[in-house]
Protein backbone atom coordinates (compact mmCIF):
# COMPACT_ATOMS: atom_id res chain seq x y z
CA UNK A 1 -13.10 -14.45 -2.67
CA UNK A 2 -13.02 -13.71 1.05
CA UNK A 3 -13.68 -9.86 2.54
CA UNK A 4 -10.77 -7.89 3.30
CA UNK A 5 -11.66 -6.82 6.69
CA UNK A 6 -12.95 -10.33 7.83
CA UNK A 7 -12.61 -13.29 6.54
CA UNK A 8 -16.29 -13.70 5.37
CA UNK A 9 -17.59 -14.29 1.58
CA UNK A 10 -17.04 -10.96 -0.08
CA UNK A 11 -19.97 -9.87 -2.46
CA UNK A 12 -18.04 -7.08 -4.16
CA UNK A 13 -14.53 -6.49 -5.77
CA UNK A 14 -13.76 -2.85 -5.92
CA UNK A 15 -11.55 -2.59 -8.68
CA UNK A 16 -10.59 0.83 -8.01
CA UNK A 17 -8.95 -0.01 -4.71
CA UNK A 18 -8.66 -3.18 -4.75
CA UNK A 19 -10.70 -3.96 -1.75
CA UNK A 20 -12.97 -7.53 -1.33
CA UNK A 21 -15.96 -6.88 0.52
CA UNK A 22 -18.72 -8.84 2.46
CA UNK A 23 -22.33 -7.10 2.78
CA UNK A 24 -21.45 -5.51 6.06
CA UNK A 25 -18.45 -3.86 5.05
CA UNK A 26 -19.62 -2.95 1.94
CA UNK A 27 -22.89 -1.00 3.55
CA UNK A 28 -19.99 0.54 6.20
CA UNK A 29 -17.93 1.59 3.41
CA UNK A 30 -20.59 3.34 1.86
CA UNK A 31 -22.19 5.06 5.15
CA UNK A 32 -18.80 5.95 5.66
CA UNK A 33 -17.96 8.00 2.57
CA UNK A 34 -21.51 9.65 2.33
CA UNK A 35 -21.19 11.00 5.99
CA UNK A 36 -17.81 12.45 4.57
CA UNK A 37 -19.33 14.07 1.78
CA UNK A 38 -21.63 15.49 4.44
CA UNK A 39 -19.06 16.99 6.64
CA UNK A 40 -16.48 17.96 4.07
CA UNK A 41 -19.41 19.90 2.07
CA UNK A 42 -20.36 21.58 5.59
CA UNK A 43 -24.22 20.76 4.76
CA UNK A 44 -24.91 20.97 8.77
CA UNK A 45 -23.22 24.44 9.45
CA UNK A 46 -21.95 25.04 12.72
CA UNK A 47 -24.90 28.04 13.54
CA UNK A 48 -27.71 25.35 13.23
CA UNK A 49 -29.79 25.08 16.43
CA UNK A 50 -32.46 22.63 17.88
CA UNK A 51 -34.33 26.52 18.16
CA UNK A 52 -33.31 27.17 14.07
CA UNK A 53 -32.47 24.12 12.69
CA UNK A 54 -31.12 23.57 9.08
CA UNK A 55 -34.17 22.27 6.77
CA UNK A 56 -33.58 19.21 4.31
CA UNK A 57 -35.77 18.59 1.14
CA UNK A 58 -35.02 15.17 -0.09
CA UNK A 59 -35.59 14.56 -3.86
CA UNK A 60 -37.50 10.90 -3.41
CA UNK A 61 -37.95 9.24 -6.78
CA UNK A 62 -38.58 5.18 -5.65
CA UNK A 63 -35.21 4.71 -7.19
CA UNK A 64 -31.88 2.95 -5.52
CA UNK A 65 -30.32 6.28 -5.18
CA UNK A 66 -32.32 8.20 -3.80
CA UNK A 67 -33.69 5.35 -1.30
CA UNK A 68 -29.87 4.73 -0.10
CA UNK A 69 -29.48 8.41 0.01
CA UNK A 70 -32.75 8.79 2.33
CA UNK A 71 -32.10 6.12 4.68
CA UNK A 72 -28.64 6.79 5.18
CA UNK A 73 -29.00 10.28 6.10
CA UNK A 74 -32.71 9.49 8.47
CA UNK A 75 -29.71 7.17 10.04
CA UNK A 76 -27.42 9.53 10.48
CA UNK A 77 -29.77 12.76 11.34
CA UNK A 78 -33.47 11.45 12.52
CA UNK A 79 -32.16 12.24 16.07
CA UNK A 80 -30.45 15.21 15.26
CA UNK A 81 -32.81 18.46 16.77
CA UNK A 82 -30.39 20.43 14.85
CA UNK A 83 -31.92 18.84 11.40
CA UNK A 84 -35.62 18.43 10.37
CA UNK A 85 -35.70 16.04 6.76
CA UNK A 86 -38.73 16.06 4.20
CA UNK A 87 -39.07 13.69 0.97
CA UNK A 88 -40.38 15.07 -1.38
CA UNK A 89 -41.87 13.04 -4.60
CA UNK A 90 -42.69 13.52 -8.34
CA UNK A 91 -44.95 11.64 -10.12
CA UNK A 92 -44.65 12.90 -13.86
CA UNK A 93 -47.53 11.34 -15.18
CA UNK A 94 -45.38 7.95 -16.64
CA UNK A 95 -48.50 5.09 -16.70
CA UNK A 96 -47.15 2.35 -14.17
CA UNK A 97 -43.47 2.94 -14.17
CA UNK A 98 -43.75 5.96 -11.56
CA UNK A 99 -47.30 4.70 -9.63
CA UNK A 100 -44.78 1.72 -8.75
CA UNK A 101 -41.97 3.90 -7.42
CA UNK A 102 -43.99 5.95 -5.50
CA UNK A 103 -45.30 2.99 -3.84
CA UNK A 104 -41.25 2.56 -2.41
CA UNK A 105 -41.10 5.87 -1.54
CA UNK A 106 -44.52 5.37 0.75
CA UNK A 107 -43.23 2.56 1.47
CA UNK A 108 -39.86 3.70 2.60
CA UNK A 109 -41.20 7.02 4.19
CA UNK A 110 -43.87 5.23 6.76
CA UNK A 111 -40.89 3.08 7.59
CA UNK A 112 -38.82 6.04 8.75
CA UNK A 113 -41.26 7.94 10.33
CA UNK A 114 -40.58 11.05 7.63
CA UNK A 115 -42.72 13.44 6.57
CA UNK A 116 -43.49 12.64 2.84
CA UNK A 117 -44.86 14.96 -0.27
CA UNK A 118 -45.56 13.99 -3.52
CA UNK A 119 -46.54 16.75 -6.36
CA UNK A 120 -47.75 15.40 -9.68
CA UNK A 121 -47.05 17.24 -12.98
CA UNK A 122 -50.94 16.88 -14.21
CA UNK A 123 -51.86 19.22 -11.32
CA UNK A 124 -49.25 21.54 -11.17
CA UNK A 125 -48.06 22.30 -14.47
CA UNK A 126 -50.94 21.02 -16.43
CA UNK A 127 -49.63 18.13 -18.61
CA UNK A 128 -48.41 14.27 -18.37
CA UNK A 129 -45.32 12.97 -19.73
CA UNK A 130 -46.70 10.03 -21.92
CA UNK A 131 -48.85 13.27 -23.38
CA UNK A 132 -45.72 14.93 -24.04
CA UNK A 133 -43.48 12.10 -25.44
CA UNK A 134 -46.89 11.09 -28.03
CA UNK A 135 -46.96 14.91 -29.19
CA UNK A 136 -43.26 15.82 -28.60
CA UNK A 137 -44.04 19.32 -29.81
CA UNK A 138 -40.34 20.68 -29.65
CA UNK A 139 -39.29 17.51 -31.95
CA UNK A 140 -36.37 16.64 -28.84
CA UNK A 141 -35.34 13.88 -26.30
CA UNK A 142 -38.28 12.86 -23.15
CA UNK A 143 -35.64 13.96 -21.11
CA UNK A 144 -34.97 17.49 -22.21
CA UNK A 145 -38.99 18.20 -21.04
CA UNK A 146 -38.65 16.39 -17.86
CA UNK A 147 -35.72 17.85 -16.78
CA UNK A 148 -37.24 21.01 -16.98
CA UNK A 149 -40.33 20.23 -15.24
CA UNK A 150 -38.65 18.26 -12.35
CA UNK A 151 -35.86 20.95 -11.55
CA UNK A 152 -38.97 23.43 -11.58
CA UNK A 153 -41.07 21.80 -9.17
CA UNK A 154 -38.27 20.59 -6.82
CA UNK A 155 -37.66 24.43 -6.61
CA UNK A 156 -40.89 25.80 -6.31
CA UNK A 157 -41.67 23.09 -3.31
CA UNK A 158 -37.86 23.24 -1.80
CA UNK A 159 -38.63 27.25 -1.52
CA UNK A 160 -42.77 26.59 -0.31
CA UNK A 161 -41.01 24.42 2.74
CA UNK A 162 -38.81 26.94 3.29
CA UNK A 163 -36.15 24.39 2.90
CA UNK A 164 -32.14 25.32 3.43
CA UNK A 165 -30.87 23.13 0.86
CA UNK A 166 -32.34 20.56 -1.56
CA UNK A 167 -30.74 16.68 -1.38
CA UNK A 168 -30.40 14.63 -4.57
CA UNK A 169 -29.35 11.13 -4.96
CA UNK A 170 -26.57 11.55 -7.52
CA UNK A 171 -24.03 8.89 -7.62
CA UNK A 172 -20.31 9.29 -8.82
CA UNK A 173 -21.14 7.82 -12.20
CA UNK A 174 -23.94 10.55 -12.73
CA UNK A 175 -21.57 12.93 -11.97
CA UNK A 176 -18.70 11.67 -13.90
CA UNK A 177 -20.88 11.85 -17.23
CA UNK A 178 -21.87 15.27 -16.16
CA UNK A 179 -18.11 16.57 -16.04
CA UNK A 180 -16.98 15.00 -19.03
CA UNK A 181 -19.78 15.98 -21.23
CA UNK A 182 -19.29 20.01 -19.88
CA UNK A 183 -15.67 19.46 -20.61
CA UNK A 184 -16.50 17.92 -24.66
CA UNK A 185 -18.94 20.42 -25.15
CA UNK A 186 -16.38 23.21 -24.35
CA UNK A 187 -19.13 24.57 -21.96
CA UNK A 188 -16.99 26.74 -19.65
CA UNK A 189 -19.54 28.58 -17.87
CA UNK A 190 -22.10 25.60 -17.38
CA UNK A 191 -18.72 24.22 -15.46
CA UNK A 192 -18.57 27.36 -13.44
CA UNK A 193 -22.65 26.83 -12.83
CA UNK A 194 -22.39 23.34 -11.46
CA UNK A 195 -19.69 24.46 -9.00
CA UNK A 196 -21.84 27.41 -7.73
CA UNK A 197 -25.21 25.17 -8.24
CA UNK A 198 -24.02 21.90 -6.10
CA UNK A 199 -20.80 20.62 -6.52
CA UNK A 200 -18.21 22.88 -4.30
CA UNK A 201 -18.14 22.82 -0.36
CA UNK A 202 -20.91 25.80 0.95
CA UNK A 203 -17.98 27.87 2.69
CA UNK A 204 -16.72 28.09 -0.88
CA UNK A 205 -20.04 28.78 -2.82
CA UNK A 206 -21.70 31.97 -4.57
CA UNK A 207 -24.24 32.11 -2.73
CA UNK A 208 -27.80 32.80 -4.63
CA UNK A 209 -31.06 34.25 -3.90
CA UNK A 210 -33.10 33.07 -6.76
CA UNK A 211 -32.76 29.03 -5.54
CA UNK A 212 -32.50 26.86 -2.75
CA UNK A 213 -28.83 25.18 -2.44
CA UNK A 214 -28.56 21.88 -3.48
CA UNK A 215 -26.16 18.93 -2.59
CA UNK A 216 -25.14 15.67 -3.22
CA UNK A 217 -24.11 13.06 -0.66
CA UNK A 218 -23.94 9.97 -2.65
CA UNK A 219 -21.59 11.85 -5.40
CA UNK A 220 -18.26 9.89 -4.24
CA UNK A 221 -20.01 6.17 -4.55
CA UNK A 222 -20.38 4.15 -7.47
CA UNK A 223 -23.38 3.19 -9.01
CA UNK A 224 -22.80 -0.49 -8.34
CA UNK A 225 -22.03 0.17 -5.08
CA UNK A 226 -25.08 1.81 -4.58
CA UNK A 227 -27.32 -0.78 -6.05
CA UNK A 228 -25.24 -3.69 -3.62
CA UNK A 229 -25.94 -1.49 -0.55
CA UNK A 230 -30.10 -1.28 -1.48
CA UNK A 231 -29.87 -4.83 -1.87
CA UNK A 232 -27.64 -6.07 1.22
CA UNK A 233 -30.12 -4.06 3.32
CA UNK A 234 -33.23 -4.86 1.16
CA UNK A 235 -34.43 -1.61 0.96
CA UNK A 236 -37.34 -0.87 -1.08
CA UNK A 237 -36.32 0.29 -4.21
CA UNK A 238 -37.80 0.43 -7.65
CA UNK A 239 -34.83 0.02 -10.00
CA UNK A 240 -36.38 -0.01 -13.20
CA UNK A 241 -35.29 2.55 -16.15
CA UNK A 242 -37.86 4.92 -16.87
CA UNK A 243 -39.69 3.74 -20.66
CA UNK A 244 -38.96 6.85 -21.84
CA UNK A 245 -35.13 7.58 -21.06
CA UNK A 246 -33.84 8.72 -24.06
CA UNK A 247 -30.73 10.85 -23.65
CA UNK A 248 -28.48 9.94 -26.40
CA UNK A 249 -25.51 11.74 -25.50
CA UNK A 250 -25.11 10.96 -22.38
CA UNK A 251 -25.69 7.65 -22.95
CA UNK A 252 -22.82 7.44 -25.26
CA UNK A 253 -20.86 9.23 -22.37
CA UNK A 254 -21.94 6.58 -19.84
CA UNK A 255 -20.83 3.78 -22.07
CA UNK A 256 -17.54 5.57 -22.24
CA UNK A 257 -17.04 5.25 -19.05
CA UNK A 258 -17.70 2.26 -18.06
CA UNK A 259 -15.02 1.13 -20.88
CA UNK A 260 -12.32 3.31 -19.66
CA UNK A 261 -13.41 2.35 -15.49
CA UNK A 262 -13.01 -1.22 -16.89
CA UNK A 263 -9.84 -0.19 -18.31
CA UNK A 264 -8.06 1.73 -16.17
CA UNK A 265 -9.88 1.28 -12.30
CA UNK A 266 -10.34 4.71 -10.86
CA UNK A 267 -10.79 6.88 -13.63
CA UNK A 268 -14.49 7.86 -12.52
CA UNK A 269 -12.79 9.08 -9.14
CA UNK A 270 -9.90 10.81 -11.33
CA UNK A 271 -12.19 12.57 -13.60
CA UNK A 272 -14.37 14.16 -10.35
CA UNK A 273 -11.10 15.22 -8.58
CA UNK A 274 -9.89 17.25 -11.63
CA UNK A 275 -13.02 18.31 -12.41
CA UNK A 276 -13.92 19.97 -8.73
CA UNK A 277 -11.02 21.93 -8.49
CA UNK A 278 -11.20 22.88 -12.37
CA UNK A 279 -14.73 23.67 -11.74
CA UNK A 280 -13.62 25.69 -8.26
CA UNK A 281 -11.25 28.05 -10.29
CA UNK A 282 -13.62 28.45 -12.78
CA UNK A 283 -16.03 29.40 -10.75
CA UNK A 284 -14.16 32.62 -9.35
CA UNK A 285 -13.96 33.58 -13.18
CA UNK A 286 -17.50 33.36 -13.65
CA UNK A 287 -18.67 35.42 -11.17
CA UNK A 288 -17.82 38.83 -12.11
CA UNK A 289 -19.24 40.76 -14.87
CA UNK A 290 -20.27 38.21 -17.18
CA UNK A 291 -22.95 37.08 -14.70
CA UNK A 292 -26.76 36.84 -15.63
CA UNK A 293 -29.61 39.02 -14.22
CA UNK A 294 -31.98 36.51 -13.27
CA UNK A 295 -35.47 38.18 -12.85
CA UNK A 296 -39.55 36.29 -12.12
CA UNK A 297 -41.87 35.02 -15.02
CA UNK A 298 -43.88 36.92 -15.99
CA UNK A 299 -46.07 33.84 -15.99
CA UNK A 300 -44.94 31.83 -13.32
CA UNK A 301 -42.36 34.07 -10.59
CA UNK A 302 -39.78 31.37 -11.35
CA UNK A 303 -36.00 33.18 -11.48
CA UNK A 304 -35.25 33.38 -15.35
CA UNK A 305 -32.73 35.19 -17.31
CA UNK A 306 -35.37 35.63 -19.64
CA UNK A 307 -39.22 37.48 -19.39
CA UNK A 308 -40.96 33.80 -20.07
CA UNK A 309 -38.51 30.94 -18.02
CA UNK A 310 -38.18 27.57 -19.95
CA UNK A 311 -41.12 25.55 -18.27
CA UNK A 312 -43.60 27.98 -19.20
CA UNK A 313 -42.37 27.86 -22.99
CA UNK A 314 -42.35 24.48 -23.10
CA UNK A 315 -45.69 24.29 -21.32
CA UNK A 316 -47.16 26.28 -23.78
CA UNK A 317 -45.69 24.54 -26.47
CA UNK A 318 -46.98 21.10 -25.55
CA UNK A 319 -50.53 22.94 -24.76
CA UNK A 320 -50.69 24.36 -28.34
CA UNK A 321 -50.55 20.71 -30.17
């Protein structure tokens, strides 16, 4: 098959639109909606100066996403005085599996000139996940701990850089299983949270004082997509599945989808436009008297609803094995 636009070999088949693309216009299609995302979402607001420029913490893993994400938006913003960008690692203490991912993310980093941190779980928090999968204190998924450490951390270090929002590499698929898992679950208010916490434009956001904003440029393309664009432009990425990935449910979810995208092209992108205004309306709901007093550890300082937050339980959990 021959690319829409022209004429060449196409090397993808988007079955959602219909469209054959070549390498070229695959990597312009997918510059193209990211720098939407950007602009629609208002992530460079129109007060940000070369004098008091807008701060960017880039979640880095060494994976496809989050390489695309970085390169696209040191392409886009490198020159911009109005932006300054920072990638920021985290090794979690996975034996191999992470020591190689880092090694893209140095790797990617030195070839964009960007300013690159990497915090490791051992030293800040104490404890390694291969530790934590072999004792498994808490008798739940690998995931369930990690996501709690990792969402701490990129916090804590977002806030210590004094960063204005934090960037994560979260494709459309991600956040396709995220909606439809909020919606089975019946989980009204975590739909309300995701709206505040990253998904709606910032004009329309609550705006909090307890975390740094975050957003998600690479939420309108495709997994796929995103894996043909790192390798059309050979970009360093380590796109292996972490040895302990063990989240059941969503797994289930994701193989869900992929049945009903194969299905019935577009339902990924039909899901996410429901689910964003849904989310929107819920949102204003949400935000009145039912909201939770978030207030420091008593242990840590991290914002909690409760007086010991989450990553200090679980810390102390895995610590008393």
């Amino acid at each position: 098959m021959n690319c829409d636009k022209c004429g060449r070999e196409a090397v993808h088949h988007a079955a959602y639109s219909g469209a054959h693309l070549c390498g070229e216009h695959l990597r312009e299609s997918v510059e193209t909606r990211v720098r939407r995302r950007v602009r629609e979402d208002d992530l460079l607001p129109d007060d940000a100066t070369p004098e008091d420029p807008e701060r960017w913490v880039i979640g880095l893993s060494g994976g496809k996403d989050s390489v695309v994400l970085t390169r696209i938006l040191d392409e886009t913003f490198a020159r911009d005085p109005r932006v300054e960008m920072l990638a920021l690692s985290i090794h979690e203490g996975i034996e191999g599996y992470r020591d190689e991912s880092l090694a893209a993310c140095e790797e990617l980093a030195d070839d964009l000139d960007m300013r690159h941190e990497t915090v490791t779980y051992e030293e800040e928090l104490g404890v390694r996940m291969d530790d934590v999968v072999e004792d498994d204190p808490e008798d739940m998924a690998a995931c369930a701990y990690c996501g709690v450490f990792r969402r701490d951390l990129l916090e804590e270090y977002a806030a210590e850089f004094e960063a204005d929002k934090l960037l994560t590499g979260h494709n459309l698929d991600d956040e396709a299983q995220t909606a439809l898992m909020n919606v089975l679950e019946g989980d009204v208010a975590q739909v309300a949270k995701h709206f505040d916490a990253s998904l709606g434009a910032f004009p329309d956001r609550r705006e909090s004082k307890h975390f740094v904003p975050r957003a998600k440029p690479l939420r309108d393309v495709p997994e796929k997509e995103v894996a043909l664009y790192a390798h059309v432009r050979d970009l360093p990425a380590h796109i292996t599945e972490c040895p302990h990935a063990s989240e059941a449910y969503r797994g289930e979810i994701q193989q869900l989808l992929l049945k009903l995208e194969e299905n019935h092209p577009g339902t990924r992108h039909s899901i996410m436009a429901g689910y964003e205004e849904l989310a929107g309306i819920v949102a204003e709901e949400y935000r009145g008297e039912g909201s939770t007093d978030l207030s420091e550890c008593e242990r840590c300082g991290s914002s909690t609803a409760r007086d010991v937050c989450r990553k200090c339980r679980l810390i102390e959990s895995v610590e008393a094995v």
